[in-house]
C-alpha atoms as a PDB file:
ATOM      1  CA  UNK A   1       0.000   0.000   0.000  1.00  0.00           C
ATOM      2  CA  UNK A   2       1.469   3.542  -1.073  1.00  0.00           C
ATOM      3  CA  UNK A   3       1.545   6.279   1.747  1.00  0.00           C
ATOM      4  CA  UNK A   4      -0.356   9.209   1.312  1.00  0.00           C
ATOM      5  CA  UNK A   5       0.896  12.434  -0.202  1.00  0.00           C
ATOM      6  CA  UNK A   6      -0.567  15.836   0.843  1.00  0.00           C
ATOM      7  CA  UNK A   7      -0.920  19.027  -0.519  1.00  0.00           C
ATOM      8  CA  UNK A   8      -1.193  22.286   0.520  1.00  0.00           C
ATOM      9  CA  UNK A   9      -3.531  24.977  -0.972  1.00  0.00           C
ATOM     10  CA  UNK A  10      -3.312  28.970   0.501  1.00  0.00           C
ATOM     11  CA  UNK A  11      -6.815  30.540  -0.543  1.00  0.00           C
ATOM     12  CA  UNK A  12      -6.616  33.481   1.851  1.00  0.00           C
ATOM     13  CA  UNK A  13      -4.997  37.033   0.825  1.00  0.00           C
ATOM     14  CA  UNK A  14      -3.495  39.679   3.262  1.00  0.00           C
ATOM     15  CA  UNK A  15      -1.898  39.419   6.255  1.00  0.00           C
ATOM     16  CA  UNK A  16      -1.227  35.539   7.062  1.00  0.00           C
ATOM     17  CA  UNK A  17      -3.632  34.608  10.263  1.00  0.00           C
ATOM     18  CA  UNK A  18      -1.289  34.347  13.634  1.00  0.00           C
ATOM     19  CA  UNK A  19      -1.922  31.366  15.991  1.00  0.00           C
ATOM     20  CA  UNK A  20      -2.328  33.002  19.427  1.00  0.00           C
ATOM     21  CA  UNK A  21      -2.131  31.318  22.394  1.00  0.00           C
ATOM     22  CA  UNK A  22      -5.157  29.462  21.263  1.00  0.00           C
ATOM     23  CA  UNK A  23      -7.225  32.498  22.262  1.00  0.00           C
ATOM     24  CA  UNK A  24      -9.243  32.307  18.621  1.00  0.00           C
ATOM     25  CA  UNK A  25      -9.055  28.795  16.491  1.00  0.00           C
ATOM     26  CA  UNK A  26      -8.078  29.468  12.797  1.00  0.00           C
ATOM     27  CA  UNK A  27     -10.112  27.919  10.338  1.00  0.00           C
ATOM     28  CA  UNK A  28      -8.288  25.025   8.349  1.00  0.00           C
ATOM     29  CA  UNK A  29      -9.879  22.401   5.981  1.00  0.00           C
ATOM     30  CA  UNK A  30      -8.586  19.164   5.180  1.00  0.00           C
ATOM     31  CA  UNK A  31      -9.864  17.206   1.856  1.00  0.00           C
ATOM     32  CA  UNK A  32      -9.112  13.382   1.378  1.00  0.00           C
ATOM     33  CA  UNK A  33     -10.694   9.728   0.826  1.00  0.00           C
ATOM     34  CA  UNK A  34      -8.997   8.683   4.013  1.00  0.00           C
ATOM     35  CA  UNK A  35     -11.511   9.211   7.142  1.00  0.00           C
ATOM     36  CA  UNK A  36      -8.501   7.664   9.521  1.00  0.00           C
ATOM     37  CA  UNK A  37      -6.270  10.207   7.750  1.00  0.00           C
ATOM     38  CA  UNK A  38      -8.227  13.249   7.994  1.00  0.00           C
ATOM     39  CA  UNK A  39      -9.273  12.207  11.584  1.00  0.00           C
ATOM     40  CA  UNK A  40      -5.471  12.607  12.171  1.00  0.00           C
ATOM     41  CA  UNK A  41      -4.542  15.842  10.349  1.00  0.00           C
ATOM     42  CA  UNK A  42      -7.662  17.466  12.481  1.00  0.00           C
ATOM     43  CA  UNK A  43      -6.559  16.146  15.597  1.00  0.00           C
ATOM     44  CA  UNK A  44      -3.034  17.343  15.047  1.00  0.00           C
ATOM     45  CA  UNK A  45      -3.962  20.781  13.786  1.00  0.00           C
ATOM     46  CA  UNK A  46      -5.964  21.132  16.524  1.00  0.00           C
ATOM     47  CA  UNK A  47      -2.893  20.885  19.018  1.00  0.00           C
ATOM     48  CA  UNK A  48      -1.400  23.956  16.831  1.00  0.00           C
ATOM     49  CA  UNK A  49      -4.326  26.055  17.120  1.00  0.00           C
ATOM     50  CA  UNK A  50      -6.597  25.117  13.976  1.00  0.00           C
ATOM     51  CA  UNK A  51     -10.284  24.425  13.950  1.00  0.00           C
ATOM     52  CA  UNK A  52     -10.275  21.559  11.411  1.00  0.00           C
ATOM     53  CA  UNK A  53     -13.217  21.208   8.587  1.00  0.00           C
ATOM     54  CA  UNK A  54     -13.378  17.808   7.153  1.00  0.00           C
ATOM     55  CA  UNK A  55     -14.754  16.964   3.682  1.00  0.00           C
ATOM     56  CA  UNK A  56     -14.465  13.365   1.965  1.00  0.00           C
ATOM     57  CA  UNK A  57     -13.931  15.366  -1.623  1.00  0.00           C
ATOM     58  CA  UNK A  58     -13.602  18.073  -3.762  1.00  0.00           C
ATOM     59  CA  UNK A  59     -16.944  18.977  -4.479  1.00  0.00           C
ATOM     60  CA  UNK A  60     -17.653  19.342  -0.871  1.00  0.00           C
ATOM     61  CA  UNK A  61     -14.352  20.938  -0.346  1.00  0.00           C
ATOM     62  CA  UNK A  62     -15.522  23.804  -2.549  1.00  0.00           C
ATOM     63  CA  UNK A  63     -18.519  24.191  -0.317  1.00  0.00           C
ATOM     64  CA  UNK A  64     -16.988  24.413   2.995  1.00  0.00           C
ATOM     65  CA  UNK A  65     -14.026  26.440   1.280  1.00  0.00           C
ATOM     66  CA  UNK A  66     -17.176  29.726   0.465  1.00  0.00           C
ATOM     67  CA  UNK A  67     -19.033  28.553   3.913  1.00  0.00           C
ATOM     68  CA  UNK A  68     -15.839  28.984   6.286  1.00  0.00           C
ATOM     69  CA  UNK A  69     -13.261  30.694   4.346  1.00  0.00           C
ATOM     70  CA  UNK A  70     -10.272  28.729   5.996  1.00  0.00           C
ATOM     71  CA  UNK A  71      -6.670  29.892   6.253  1.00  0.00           C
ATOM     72  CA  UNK A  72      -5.705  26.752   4.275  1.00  0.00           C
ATOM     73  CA  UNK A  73      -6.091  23.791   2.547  1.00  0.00           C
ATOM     74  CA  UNK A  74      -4.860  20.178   3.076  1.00  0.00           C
ATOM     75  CA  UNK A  75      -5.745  17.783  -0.007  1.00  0.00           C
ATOM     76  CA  UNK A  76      -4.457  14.531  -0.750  1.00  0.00           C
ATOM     77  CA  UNK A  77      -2.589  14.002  -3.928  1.00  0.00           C
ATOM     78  CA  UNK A  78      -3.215  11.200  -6.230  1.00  0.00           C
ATOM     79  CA  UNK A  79      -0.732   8.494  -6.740  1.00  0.00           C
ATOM     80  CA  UNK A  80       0.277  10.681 -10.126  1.00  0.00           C
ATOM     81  CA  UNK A  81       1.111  13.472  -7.108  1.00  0.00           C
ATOM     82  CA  UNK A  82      -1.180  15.842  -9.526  1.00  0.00           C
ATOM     83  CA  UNK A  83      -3.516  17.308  -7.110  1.00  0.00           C
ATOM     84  CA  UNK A  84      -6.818  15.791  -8.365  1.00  0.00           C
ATOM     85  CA  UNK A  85      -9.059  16.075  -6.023  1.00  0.00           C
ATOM     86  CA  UNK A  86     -12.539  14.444  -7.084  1.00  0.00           C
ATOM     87  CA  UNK A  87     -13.284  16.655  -9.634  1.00  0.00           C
ATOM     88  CA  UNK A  88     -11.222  19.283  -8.619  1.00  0.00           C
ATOM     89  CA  UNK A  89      -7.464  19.913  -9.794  1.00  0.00           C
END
């Protein structure tokens, strides 16, 4: 079985958003196939200060991306490494 690959995405503009002694979470989404994988990126952004939005793919990606307006993306890559995101690339 191949590891996974992740990607990172910016879709915020301006001043980058400052983790603060935890005192506000920062909005972060993660987008991947893997529940046990996304599980884990949430839990470990949430020890660094991020409120982590799941979604299982793209489509719904796109959704919480205009609903929350994170700080950043996480998306798994495909084995190519292309970025394809189900439906989204």
């Amino acid at each position: 079985m191949r590891s996974a690959q992740w990607g990172i995405l910016r879709v915020t503009s301006g001043e980058p958003r400052r983790v603060n002694s935890m005192s506000k979470w920062i909005p972060a989404l993660v987008i991947g196939d893997d529940e046990i994988g996304r599980e884990a990126l949430k839990r470990r952004l949430r020890l660094h200060g991020f409120e982590a939005h799941l979604a299982e793919d793209g489509p719904t990606g796109l959704e919480i991306v205009n609903e929350i307006g994170p700080a950043f993306v996480l998306h798994r890559l495909d084995d190519a490494g292309n970025g394809w995101i189900g439906g989204v690339g």
